[in-house]
Protein backbone atom coordinates (compact mmCIF):
# COMPACT_ATOMS: atom_id res chain seq x y z
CA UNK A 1 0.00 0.00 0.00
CA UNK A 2 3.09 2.39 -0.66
CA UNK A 3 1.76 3.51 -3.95
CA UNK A 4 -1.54 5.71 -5.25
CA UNK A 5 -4.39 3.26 -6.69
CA UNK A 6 -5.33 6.51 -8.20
CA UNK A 7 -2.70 6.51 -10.98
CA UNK A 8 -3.41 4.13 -13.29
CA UNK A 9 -7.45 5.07 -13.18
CA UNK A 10 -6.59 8.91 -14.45
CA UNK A 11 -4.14 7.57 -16.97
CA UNK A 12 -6.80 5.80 -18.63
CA UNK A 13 -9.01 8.67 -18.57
CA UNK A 14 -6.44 11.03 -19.75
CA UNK A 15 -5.90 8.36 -22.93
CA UNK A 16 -9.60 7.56 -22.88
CA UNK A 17 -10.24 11.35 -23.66
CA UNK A 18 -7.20 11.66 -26.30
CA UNK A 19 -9.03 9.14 -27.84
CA UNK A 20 -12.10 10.57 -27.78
CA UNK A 21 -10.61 13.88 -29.54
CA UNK A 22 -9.16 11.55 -32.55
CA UNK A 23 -12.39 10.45 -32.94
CA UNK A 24 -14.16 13.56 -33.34
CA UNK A 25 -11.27 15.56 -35.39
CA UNK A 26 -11.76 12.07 -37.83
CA UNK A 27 -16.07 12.51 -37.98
CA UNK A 28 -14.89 16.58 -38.56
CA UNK A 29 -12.90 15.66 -41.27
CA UNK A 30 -15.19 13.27 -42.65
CA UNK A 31 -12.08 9.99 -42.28
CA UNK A 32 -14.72 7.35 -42.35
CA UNK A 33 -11.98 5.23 -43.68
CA UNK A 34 -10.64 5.03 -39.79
CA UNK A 35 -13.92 3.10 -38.71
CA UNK A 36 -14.07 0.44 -41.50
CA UNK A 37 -13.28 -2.02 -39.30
CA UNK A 38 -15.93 -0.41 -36.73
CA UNK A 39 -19.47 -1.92 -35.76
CA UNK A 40 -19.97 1.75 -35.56
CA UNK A 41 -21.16 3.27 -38.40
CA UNK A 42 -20.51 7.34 -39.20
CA UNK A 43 -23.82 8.96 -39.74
CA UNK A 44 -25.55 12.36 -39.33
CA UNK A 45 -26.14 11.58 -35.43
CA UNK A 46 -21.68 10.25 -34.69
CA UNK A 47 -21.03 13.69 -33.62
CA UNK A 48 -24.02 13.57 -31.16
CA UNK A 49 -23.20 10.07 -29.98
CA UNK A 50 -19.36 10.70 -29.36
CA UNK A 51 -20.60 13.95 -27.14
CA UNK A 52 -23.10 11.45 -25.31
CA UNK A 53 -20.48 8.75 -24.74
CA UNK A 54 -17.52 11.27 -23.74
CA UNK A 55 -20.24 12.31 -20.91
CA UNK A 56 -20.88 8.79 -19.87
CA UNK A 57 -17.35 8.26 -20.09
CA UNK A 58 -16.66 10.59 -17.57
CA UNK A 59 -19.86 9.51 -15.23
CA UNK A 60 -18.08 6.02 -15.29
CA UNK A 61 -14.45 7.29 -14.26
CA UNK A 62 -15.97 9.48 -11.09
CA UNK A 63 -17.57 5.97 -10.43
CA UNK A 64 -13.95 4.08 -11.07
CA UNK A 65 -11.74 7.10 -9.24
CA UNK A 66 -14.34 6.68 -5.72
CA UNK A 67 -14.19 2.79 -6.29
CA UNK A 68 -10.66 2.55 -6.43
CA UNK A 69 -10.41 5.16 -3.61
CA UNK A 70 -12.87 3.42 -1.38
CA UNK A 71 -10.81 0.27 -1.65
CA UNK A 72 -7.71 1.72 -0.74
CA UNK A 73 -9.86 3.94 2.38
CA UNK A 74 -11.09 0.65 3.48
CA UNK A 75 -7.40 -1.47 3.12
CA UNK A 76 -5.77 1.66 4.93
CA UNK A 77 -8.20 1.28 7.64
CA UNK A 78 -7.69 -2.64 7.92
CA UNK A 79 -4.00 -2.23 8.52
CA UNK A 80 -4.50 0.77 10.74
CA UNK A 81 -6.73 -1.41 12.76
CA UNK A 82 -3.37 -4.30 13.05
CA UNK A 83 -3.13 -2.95 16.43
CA UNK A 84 -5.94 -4.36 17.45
CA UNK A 85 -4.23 -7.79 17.90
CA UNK A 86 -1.85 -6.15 21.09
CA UNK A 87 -4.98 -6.18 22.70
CA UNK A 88 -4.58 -8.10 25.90
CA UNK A 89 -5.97 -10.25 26.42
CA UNK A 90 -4.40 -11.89 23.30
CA UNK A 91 -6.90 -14.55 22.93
CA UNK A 92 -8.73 -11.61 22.59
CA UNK A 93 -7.11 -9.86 20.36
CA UNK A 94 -7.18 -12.31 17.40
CA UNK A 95 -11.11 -12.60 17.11
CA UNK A 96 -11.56 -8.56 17.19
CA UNK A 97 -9.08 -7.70 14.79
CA UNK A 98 -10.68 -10.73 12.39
CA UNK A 99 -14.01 -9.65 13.14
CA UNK A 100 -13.02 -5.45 12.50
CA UNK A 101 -11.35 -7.11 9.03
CA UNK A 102 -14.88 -8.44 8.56
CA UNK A 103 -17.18 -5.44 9.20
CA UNK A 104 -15.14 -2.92 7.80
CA UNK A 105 -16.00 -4.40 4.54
CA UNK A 106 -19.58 -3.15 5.38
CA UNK A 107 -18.92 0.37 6.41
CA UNK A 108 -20.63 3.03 4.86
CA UNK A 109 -18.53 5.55 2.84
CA UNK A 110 -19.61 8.92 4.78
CA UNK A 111 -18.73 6.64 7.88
CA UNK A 112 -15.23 6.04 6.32
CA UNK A 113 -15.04 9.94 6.01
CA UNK A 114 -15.99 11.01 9.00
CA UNK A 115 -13.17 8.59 10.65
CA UNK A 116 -10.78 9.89 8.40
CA UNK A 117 -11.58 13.50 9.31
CA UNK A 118 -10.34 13.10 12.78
CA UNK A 119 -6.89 12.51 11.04
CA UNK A 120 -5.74 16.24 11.74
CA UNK A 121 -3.69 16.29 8.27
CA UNK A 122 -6.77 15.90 6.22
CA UNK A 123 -8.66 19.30 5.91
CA UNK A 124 -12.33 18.84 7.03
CA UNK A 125 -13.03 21.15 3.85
CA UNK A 126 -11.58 18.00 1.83
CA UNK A 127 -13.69 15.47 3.24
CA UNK A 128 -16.66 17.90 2.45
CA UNK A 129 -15.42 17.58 -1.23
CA UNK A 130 -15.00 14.00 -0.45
CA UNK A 131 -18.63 13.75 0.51
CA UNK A 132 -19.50 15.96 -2.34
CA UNK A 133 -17.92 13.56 -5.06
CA UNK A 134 -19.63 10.60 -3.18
CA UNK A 135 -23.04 12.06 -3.51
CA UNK A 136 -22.17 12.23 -7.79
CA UNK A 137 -20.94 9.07 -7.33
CA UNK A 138 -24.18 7.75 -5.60
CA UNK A 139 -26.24 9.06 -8.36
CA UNK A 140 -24.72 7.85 -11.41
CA UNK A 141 -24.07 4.14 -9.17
CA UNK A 142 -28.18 3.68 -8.77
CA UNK A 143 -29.49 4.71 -11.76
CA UNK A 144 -29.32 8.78 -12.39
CA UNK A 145 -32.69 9.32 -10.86
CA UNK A 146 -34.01 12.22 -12.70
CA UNK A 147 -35.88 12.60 -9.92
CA UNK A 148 -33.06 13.64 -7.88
CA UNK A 149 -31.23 14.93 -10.91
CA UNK A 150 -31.60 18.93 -9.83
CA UNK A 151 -29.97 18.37 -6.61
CA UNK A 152 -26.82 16.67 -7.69
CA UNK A 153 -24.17 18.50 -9.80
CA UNK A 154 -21.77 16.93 -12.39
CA UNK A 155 -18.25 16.30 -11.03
CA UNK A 156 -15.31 15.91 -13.58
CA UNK A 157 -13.07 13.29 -13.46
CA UNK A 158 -10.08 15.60 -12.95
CA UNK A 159 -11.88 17.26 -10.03
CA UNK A 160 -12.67 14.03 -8.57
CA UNK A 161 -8.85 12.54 -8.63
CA UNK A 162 -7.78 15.99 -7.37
CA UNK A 163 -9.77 15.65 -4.14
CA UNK A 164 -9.49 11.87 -3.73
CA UNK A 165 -5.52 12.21 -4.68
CA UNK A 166 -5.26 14.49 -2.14
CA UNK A 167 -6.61 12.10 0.37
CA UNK A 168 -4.62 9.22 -0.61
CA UNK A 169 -1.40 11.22 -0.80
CA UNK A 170 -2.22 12.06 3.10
CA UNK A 171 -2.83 8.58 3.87
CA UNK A 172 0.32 6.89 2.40
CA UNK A 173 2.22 9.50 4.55
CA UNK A 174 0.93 8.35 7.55
């Protein structure tokens, strides 16, 4: 757990979105040559549908950035919790640290938050971004209620590993 989950998540948006851009400088220049080999097919609506799956694209890396950071929230905290075991008495010790391992699992992300807010490194205003990019992340993960669609705003993918970076960055330092 020495290095950022994080990384390899933006690098395939980053290439994701240069690919993206090829596409729609090819539809621009009317290469329809480039997607012969493409299920695909370049029509009046491509330019429409490459806009609709660059936004989906994005809805699906916020979703893949709070995954990956939720695992590595939840490993951090099963290590952290290794101290558990010099619990004495040590027949003790063995069964809460297993069953902490266990539950854990189960916790609820704005409980994982609010634990790591007592870290004093970690801003409170970041875990209010945190919780902010969790709330996206909710809406997109059940459905995109439209519903519930005025009270949620859209959060980049480059915002969202700029606030969860931030967090993991703290983390791996301590």
């Amino acid at each position: 757990m020495n290095s950022n989950p994080l990384d390899p998540v933006i690098k395939a948006y980053k290439v994701s979105t240069e690919c993206f851009r090829i596409a729609q400088r090819a539809i621009k220049k009317q290469q329809v040559n480039l997607f012969n080999d493409s299920d695909w097919p370049i029509q009046s609506k491509a330019q429409q549908e490459l806009i609709q799956a660059v936004e989906e694209t994005q809805e699906l890396f916020v979703l893949s950035l709070w995954a990956t950071f939720e695992r590595f929230a939840i490993t951090y905290l099963q290590n952290k919790g290794n101290v558990l075991q010099n619990i004495v008495p040590t027949d003790l010790a063995n069964p809460i640290y297993k069953h902490f391992m266990k539950e854990v699992e189960y916790w609820k992300p704005n409980d994982i938050l609010n634990l790591l807010k007592e870290i004093p490194s970690i801003d409170k205003n970041l875990i209010g971004q945190a919780k902010f990019i969790l709330r996206y992340r909710n809406w997109i993960a059940h459905g995109k209620d439209s519903q519930k669609a005025s009270f949620i705003s859209a959060v980049s993918p480059s915002y969202a590993h700029q606030i969860l970076n931030e967090m993991v960055e703290i983390l791996l330092l301590n």
